[in-house]
N, C-alpha and C. Protein backbone atom coordinates (compact mmCIF):
# COMPACT_ATOMS: atom_id res chain seq x y z
N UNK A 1 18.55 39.48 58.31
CA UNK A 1 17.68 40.02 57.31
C UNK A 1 16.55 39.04 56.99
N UNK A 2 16.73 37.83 56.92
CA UNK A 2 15.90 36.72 56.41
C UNK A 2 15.10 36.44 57.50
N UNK A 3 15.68 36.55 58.85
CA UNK A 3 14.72 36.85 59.92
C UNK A 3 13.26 37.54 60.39
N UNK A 4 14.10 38.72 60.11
CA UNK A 4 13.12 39.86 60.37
C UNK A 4 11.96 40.11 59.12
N UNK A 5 12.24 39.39 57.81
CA UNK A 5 11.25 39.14 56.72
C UNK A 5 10.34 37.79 57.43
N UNK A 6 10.55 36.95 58.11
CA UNK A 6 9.91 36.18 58.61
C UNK A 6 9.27 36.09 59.45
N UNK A 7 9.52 37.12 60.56
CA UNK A 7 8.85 38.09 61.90
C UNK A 7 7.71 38.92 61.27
N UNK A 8 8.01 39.51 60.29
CA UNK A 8 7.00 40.48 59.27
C UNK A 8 6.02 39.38 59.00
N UNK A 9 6.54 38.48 57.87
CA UNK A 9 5.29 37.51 57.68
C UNK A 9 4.27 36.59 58.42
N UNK A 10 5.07 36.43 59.39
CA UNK A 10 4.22 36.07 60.85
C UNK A 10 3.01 37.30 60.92
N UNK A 11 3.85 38.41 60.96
CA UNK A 11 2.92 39.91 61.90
C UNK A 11 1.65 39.94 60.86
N UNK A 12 1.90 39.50 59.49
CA UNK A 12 0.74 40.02 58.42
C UNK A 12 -0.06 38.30 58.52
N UNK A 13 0.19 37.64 59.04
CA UNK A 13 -0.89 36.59 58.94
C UNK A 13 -2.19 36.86 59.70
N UNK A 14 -3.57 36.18 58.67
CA UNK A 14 -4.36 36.36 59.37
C UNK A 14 -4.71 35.84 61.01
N UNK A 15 -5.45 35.94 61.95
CA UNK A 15 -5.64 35.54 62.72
C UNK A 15 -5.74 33.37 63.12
N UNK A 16 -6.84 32.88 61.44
CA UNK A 16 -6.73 31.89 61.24
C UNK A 16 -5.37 30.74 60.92
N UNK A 17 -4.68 31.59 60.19
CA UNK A 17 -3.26 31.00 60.22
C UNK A 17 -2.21 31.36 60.97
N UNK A 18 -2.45 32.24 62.02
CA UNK A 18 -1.68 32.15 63.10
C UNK A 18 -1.69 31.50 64.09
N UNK A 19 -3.41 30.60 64.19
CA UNK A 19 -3.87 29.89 65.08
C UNK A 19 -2.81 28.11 64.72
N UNK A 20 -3.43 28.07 63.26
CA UNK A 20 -2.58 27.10 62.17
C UNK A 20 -1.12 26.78 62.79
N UNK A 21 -0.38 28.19 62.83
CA UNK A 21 0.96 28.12 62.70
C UNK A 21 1.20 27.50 64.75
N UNK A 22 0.43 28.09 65.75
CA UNK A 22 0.74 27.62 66.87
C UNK A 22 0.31 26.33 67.22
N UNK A 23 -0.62 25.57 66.43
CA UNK A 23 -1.03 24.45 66.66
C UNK A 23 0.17 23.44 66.08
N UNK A 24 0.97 23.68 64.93
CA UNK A 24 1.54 23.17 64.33
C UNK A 24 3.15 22.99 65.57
N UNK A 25 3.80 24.48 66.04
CA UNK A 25 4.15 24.48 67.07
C UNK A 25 4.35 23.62 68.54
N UNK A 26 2.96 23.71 68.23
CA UNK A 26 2.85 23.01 69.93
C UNK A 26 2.97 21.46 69.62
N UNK A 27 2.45 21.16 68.60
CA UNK A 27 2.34 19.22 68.07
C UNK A 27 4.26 19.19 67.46
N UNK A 28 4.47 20.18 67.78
CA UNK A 28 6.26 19.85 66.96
C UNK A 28 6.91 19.45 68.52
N UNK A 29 6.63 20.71 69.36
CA UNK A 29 7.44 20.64 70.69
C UNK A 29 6.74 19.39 71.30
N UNK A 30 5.49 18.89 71.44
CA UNK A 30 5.13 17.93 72.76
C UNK A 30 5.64 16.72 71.75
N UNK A 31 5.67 16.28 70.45
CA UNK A 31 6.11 15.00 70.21
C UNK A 31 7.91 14.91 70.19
N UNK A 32 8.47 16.40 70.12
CA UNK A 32 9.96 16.22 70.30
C UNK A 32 10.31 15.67 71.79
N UNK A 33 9.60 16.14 72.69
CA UNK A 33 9.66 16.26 73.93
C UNK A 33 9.49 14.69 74.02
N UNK A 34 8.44 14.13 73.49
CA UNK A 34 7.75 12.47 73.37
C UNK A 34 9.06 11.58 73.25
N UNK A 35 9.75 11.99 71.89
CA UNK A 35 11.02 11.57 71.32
C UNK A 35 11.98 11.30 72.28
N UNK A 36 12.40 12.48 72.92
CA UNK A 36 13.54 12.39 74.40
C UNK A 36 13.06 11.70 75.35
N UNK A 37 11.71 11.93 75.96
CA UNK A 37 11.49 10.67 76.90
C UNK A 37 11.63 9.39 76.52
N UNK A 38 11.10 9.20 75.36
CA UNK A 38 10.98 7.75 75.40
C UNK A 38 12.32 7.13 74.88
N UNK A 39 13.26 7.87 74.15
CA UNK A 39 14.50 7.89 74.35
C UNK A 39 15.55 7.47 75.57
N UNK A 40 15.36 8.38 76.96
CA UNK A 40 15.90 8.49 77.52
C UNK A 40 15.19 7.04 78.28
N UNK A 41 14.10 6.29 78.32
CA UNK A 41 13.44 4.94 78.67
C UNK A 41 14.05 4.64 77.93
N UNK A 42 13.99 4.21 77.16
CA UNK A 42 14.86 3.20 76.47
C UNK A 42 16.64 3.34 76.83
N UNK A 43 17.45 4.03 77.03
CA UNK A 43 18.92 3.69 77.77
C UNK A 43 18.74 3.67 79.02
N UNK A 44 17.93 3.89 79.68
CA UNK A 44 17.82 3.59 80.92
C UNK A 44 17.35 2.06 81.47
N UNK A 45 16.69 0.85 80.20
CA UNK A 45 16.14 -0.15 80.17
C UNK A 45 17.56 -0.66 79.76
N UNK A 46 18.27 -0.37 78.68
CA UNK A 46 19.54 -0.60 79.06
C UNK A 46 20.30 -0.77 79.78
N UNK A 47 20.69 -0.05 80.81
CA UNK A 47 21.37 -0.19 82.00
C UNK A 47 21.10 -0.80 83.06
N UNK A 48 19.38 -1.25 82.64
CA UNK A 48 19.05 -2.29 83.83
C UNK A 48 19.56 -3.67 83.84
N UNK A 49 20.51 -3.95 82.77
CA UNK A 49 20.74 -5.13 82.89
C UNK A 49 22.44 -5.13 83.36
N UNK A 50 22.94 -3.92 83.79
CA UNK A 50 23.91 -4.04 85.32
C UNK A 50 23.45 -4.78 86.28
N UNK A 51 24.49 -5.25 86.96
CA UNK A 51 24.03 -5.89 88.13
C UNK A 51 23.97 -4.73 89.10
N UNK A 52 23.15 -4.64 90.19
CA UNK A 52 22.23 -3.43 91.15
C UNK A 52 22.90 -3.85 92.04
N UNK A 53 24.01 -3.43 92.60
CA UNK A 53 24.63 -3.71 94.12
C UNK A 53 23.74 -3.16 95.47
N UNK A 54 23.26 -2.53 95.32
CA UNK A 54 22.96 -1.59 96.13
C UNK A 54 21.42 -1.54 96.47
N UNK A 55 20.70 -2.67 96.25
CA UNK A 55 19.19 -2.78 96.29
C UNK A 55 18.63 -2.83 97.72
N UNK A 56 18.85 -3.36 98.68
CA UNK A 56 18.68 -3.34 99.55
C UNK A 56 19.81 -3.79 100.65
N UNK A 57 20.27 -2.16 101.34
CA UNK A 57 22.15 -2.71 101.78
C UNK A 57 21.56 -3.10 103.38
N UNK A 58 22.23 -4.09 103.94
CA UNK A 58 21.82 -4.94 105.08
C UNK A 58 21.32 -5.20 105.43
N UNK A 59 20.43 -5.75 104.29
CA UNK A 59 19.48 -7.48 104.31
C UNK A 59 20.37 -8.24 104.28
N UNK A 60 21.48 -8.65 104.01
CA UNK A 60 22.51 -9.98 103.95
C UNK A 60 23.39 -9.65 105.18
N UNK A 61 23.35 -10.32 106.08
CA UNK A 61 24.44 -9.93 107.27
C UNK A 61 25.45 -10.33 106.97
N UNK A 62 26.63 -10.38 107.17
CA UNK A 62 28.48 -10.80 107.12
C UNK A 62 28.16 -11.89 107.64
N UNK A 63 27.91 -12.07 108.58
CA UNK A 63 28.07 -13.68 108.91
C UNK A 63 27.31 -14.67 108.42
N UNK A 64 26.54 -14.59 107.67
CA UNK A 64 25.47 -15.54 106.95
C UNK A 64 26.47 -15.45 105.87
N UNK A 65 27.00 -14.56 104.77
CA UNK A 65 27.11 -14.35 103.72
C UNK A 65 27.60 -15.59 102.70
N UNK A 66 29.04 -16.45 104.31
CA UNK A 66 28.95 -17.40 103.07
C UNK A 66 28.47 -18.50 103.31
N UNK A 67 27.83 -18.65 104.55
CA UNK A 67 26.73 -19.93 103.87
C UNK A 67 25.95 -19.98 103.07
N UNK A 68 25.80 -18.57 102.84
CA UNK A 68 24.39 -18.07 101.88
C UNK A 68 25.26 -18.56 100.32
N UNK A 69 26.54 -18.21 100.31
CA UNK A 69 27.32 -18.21 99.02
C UNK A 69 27.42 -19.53 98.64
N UNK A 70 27.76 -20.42 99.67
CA UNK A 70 27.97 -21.72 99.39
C UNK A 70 26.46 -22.35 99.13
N UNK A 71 25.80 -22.15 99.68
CA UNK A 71 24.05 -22.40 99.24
C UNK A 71 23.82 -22.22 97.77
N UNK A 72 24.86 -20.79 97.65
CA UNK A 72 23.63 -20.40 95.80
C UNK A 72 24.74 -21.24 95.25
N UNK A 73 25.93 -21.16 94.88
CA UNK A 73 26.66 -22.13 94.54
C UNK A 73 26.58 -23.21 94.42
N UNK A 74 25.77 -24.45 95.27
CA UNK A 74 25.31 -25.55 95.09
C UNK A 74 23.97 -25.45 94.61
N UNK A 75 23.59 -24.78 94.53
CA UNK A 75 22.44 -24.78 93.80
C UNK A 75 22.57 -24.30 92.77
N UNK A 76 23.42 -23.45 91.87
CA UNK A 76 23.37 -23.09 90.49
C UNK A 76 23.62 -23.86 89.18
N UNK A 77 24.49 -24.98 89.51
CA UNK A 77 24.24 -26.11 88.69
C UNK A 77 23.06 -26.91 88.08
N UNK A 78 22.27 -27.22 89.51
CA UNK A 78 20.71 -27.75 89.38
C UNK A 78 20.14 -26.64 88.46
N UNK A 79 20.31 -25.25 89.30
CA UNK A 79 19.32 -24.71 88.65
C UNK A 79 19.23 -24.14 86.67
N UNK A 80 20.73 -24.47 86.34
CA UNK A 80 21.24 -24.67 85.43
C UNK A 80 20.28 -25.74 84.27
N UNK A 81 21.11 -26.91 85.13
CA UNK A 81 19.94 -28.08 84.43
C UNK A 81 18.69 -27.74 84.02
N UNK A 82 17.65 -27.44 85.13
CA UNK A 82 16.58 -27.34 84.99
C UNK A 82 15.84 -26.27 84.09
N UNK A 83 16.29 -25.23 83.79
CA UNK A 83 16.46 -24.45 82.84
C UNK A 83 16.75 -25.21 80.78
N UNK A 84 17.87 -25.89 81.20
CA UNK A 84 17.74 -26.55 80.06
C UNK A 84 16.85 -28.03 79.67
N UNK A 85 16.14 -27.98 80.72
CA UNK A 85 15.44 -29.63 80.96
C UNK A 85 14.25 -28.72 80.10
N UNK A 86 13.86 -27.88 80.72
CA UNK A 86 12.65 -27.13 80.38
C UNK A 86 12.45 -26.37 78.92
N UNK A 87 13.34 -25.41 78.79
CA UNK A 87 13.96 -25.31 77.40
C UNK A 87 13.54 -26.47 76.14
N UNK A 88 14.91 -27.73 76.65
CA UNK A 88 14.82 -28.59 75.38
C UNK A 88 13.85 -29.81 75.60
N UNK A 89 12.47 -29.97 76.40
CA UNK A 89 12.23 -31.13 76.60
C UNK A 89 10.95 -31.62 75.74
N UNK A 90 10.42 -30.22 75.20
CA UNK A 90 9.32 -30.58 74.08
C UNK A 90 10.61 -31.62 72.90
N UNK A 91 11.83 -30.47 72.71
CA UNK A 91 12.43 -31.37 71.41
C UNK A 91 13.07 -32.54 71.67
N UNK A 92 12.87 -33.01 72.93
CA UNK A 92 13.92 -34.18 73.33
C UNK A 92 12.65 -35.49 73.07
N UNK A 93 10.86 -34.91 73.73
CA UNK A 93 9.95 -35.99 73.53
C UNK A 93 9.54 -35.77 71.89
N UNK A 94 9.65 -34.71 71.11
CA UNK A 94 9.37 -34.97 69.82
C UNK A 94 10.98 -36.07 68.87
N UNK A 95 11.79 -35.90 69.39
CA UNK A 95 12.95 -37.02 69.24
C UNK A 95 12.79 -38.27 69.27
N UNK A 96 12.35 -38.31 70.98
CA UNK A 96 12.16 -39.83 71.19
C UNK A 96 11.09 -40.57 70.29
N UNK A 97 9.67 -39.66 70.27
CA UNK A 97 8.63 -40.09 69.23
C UNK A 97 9.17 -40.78 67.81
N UNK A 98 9.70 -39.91 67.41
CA UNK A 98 10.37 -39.84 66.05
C UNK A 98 11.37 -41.00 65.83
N UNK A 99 12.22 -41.44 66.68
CA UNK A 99 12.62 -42.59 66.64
C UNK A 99 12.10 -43.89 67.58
N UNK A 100 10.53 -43.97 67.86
CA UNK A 100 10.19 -45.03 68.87
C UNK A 100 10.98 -45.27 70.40
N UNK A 101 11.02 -44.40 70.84
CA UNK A 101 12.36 -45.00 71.67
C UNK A 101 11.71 -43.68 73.26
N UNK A 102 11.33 -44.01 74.08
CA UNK A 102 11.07 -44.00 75.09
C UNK A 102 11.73 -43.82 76.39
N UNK A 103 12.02 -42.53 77.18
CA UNK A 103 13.06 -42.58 77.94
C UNK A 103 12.66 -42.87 79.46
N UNK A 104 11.19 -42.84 79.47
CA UNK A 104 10.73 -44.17 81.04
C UNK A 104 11.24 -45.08 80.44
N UNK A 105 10.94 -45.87 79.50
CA UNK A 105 11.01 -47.30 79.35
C UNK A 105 12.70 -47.98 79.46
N UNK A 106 12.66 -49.41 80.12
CA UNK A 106 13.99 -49.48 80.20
C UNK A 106 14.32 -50.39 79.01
N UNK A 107 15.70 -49.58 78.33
CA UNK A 107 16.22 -49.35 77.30
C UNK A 107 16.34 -51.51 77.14
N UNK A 108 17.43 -51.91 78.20
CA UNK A 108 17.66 -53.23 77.49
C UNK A 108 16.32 -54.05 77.69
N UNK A 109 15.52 -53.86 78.02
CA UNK A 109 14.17 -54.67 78.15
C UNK A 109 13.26 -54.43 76.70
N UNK A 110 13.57 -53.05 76.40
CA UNK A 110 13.15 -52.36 75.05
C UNK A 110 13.52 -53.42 73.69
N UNK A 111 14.94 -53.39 73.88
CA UNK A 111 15.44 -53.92 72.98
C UNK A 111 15.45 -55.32 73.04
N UNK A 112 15.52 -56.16 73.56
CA UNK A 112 15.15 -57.45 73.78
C UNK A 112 13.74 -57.58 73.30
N UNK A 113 12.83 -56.85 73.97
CA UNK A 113 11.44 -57.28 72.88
C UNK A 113 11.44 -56.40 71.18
N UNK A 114 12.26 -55.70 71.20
CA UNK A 114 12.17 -55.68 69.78
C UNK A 114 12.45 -56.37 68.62
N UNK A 115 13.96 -57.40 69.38
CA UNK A 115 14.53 -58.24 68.69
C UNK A 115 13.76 -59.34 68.38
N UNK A 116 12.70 -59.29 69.39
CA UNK A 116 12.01 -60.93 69.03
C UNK A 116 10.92 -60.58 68.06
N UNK A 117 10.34 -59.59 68.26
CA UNK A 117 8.75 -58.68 67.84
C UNK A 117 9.20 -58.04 65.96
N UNK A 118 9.96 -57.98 66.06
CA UNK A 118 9.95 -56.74 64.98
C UNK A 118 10.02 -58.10 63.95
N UNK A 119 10.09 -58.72 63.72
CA UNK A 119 9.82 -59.40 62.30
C UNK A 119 8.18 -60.07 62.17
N UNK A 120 7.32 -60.28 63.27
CA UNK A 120 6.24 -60.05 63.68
C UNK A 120 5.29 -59.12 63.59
N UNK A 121 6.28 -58.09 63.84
CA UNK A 121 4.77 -56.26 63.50
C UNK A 121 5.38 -56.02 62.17
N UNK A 122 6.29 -56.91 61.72
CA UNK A 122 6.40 -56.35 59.88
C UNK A 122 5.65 -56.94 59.32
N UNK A 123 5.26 -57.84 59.68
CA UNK A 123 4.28 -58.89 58.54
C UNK A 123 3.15 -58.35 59.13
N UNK A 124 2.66 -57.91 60.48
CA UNK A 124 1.65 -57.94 60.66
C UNK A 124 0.93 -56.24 59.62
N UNK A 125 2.10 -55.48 59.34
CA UNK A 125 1.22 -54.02 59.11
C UNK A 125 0.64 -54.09 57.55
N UNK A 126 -0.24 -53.86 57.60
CA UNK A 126 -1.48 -53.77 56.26
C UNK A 126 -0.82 -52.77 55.53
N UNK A 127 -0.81 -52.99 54.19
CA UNK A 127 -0.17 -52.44 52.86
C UNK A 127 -1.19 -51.53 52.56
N UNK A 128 -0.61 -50.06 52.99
CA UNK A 128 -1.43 -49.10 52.78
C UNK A 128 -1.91 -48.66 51.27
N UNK A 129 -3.34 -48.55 50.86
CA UNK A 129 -3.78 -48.74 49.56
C UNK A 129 -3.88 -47.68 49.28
N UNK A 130 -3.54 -47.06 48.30
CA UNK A 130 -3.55 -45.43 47.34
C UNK A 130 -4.76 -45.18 46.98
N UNK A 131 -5.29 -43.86 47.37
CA UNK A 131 -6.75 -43.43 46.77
C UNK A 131 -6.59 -43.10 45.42
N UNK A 132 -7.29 -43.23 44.70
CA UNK A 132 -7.17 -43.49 42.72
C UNK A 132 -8.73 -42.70 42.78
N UNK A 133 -8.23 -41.41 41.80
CA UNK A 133 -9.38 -40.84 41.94
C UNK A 133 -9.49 -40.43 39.86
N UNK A 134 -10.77 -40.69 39.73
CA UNK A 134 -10.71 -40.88 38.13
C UNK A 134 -10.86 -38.93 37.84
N UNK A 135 -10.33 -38.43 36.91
CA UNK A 135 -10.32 -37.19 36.78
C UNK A 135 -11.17 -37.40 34.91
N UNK A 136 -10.52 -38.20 34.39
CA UNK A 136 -10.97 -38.24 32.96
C UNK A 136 -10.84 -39.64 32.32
N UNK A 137 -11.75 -40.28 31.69
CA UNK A 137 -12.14 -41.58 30.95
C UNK A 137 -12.58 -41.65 29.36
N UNK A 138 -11.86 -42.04 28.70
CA UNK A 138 -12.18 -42.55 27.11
C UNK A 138 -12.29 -43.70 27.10
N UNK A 139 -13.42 -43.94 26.18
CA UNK A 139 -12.98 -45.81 25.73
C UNK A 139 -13.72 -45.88 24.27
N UNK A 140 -12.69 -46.15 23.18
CA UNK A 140 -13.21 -46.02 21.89
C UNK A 140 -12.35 -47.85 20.94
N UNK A 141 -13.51 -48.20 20.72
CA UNK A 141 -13.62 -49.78 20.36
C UNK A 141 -12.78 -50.67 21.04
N UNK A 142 -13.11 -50.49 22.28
CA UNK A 142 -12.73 -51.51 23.29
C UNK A 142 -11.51 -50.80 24.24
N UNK A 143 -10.52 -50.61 23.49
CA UNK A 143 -10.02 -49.66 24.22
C UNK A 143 -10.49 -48.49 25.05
N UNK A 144 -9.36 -48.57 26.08
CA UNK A 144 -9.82 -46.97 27.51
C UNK A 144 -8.62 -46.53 27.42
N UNK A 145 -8.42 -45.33 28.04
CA UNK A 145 -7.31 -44.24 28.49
C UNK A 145 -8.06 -43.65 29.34
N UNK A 146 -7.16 -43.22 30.82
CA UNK A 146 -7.86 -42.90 32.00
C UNK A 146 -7.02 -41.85 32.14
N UNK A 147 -7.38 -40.33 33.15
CA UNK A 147 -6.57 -39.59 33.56
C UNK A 147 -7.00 -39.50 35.23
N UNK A 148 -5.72 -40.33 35.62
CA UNK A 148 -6.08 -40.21 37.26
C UNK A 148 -5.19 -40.14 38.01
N UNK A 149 -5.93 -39.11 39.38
CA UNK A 149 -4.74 -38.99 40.20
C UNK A 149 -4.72 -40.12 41.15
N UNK A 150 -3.61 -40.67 41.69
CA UNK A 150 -3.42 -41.35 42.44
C UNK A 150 -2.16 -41.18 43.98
N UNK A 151 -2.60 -41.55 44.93
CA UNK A 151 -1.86 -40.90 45.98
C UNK A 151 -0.86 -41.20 45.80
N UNK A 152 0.66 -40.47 45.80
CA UNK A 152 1.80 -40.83 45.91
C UNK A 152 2.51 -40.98 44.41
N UNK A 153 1.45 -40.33 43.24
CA UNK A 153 2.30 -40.35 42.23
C UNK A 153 1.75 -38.47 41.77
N UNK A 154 2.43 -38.36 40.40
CA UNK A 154 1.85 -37.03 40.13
C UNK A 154 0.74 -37.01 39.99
N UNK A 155 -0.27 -35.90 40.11
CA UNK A 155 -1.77 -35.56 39.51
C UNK A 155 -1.75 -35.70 38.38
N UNK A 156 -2.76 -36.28 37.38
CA UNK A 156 -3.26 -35.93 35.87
C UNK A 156 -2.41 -37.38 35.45
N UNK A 157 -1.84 -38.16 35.88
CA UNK A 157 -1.39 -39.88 35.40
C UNK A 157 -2.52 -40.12 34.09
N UNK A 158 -1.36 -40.14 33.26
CA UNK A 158 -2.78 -40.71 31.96
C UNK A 158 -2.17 -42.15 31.90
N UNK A 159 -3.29 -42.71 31.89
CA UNK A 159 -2.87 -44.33 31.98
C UNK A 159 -3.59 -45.35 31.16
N UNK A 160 -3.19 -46.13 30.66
CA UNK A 160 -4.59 -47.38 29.64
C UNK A 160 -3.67 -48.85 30.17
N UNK A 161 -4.49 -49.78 29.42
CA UNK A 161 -4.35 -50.64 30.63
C UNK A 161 -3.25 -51.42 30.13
N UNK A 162 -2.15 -51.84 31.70
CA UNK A 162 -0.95 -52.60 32.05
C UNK A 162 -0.22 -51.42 32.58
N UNK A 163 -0.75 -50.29 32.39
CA UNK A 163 0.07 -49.27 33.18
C UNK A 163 0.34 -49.31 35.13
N UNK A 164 2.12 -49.48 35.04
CA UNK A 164 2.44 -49.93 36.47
C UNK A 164 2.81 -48.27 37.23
N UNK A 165 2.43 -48.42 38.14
CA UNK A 165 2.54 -46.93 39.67
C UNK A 165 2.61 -47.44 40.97
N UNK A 166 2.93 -46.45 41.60
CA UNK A 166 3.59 -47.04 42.94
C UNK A 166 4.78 -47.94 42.96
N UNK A 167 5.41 -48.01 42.26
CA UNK A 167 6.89 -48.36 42.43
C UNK A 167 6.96 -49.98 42.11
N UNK A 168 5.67 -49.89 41.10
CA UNK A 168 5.69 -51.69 40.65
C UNK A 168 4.60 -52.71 41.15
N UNK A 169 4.25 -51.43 42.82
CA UNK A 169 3.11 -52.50 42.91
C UNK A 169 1.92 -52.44 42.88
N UNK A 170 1.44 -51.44 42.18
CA UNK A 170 -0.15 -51.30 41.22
C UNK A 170 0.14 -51.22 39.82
N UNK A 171 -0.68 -52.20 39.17
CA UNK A 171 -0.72 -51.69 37.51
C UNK A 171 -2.60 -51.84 37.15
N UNK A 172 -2.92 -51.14 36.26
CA UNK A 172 -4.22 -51.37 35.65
C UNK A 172 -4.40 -52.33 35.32
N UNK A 173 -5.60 -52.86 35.27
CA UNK A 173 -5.96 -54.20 34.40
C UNK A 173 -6.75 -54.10 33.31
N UNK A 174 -8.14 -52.99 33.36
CA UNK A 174 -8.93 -52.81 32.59
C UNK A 174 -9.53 -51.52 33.05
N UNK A 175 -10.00 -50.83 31.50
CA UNK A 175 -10.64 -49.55 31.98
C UNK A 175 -12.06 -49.82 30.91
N UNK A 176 -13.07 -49.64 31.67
CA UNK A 176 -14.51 -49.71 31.05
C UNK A 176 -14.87 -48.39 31.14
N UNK A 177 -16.19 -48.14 30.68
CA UNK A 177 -17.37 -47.36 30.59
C UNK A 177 -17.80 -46.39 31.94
N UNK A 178 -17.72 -47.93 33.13
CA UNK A 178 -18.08 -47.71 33.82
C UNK A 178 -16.80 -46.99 34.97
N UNK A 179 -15.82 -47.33 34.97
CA UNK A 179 -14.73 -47.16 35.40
C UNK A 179 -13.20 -47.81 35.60
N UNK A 180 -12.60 -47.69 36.37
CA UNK A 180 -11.40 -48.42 36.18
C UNK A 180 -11.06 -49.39 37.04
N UNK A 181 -10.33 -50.61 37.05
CA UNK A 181 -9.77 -51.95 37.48
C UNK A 181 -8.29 -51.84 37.43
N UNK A 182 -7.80 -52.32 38.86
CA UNK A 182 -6.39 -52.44 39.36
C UNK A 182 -6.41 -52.85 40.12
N UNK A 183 -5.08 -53.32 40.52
CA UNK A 183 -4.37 -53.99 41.23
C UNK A 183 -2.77 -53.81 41.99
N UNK A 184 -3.06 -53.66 43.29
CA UNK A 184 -2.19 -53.30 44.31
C UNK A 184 -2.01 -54.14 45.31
N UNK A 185 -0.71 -54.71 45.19
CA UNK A 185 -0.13 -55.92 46.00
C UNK A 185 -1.02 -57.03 45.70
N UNK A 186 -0.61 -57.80 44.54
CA UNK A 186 -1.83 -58.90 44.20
C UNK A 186 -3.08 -58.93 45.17
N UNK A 187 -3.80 -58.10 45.06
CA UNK A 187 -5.27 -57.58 45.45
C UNK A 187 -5.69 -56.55 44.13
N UNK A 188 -7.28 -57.22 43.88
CA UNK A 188 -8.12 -56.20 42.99
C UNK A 188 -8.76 -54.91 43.18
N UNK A 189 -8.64 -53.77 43.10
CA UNK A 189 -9.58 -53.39 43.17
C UNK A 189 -10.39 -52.24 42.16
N UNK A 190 -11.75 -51.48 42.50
CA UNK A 190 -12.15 -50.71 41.03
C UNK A 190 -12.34 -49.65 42.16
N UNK A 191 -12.43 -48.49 40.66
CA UNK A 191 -12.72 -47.27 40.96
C UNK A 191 -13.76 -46.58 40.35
N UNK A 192 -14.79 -46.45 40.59
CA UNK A 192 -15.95 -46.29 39.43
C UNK A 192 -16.04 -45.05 39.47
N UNK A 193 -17.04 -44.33 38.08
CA UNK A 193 -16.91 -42.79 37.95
C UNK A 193 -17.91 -41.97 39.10
């Protein structure tokens, strides 16, 4: 019954919405159709990862077979390795970087000059100095108060002077008009506005 009321309403549509109704039709069936193919590609990309016995049958003769076997066999180890050489060898040279340590270089020759050297390149490396950048300056009857950032501590440091940063070894000495005076690793230096 609900049918044949729906066959009717089809029959009384105008020409324009019957055009409507087959266009709608045809874009239902070709993308269902879309759906199953690309469906049926996709389990079939699946199953490609069986192994294919049957790819090309007697290209391998019987009597080669197991030298051929003993061949891939000695070679699947290597080729093993090399796979993981390739894989891990960006993270093996970002390693070595990371701890100085060099895998041309030979190891006890390494270490023998380090033992003699390394109290040598400690004294020799320069005490890296913190950029001190003045953000804000008061100075009212002699007194200053400074607001500055400095590398390696928080932003906005309000500081007046004897104030210690960096872990003891910068403190202020004086803050003027003109700008500010400190000192990092008994060395002076200023920061003007």
């Amino acid at each position: 019954m609900m049918l044949t009321s729906k066959i009717d309403d089809v029959r009384n549509m105008s020409l324009s919405e019957k055009k409507e109704l087959f266009i709608f039709a045809a874009f239902f069936i070709f993308f269902t159709a879309l759906a199953l193919w690309s469906m049926n590609n996709f389990i079939t990309l699946l199953n490609i990862s069986e192994p294919m016995t049957d790819i090309a049958p007697g290209v391998i003769s019987p009597a080669g077979t197991s030298k051929d076997a003993a061949k891939i066999e000695d070679l699947e180890p290597k080729y093993r390795d090399y796979i993981k050489m390739r894989t891990y060898s960006s993270q093996m040279v970002a390693l070595a970087e990371a701890v100085d340590r060099y895998p041309i270089a030979n190891a006890a020759e390494e270490l023998a000059a380090r033992s003699v050297v390394k109290e040598d390149v400690l004294e020799e490396i320069p005490e890296i100095i913190p950029i001190v950048t003045i953000k804000a300056l008061v100075v009212m009857s002699g007194e200053g108060v400074a607001t500055l950032d400095i590398e390696g501590e928080r932003p906005g440091l309000i500081v007046s002077r004897g104030t210690v940063f960096g872990g003891g070894k910068g403190r202020i000495i004086s803050i003027d008009s003109g700008g500010v005076s400190w000192k990092w690793a008994d060395k002076k230096y200023r920061t003007d506005l």
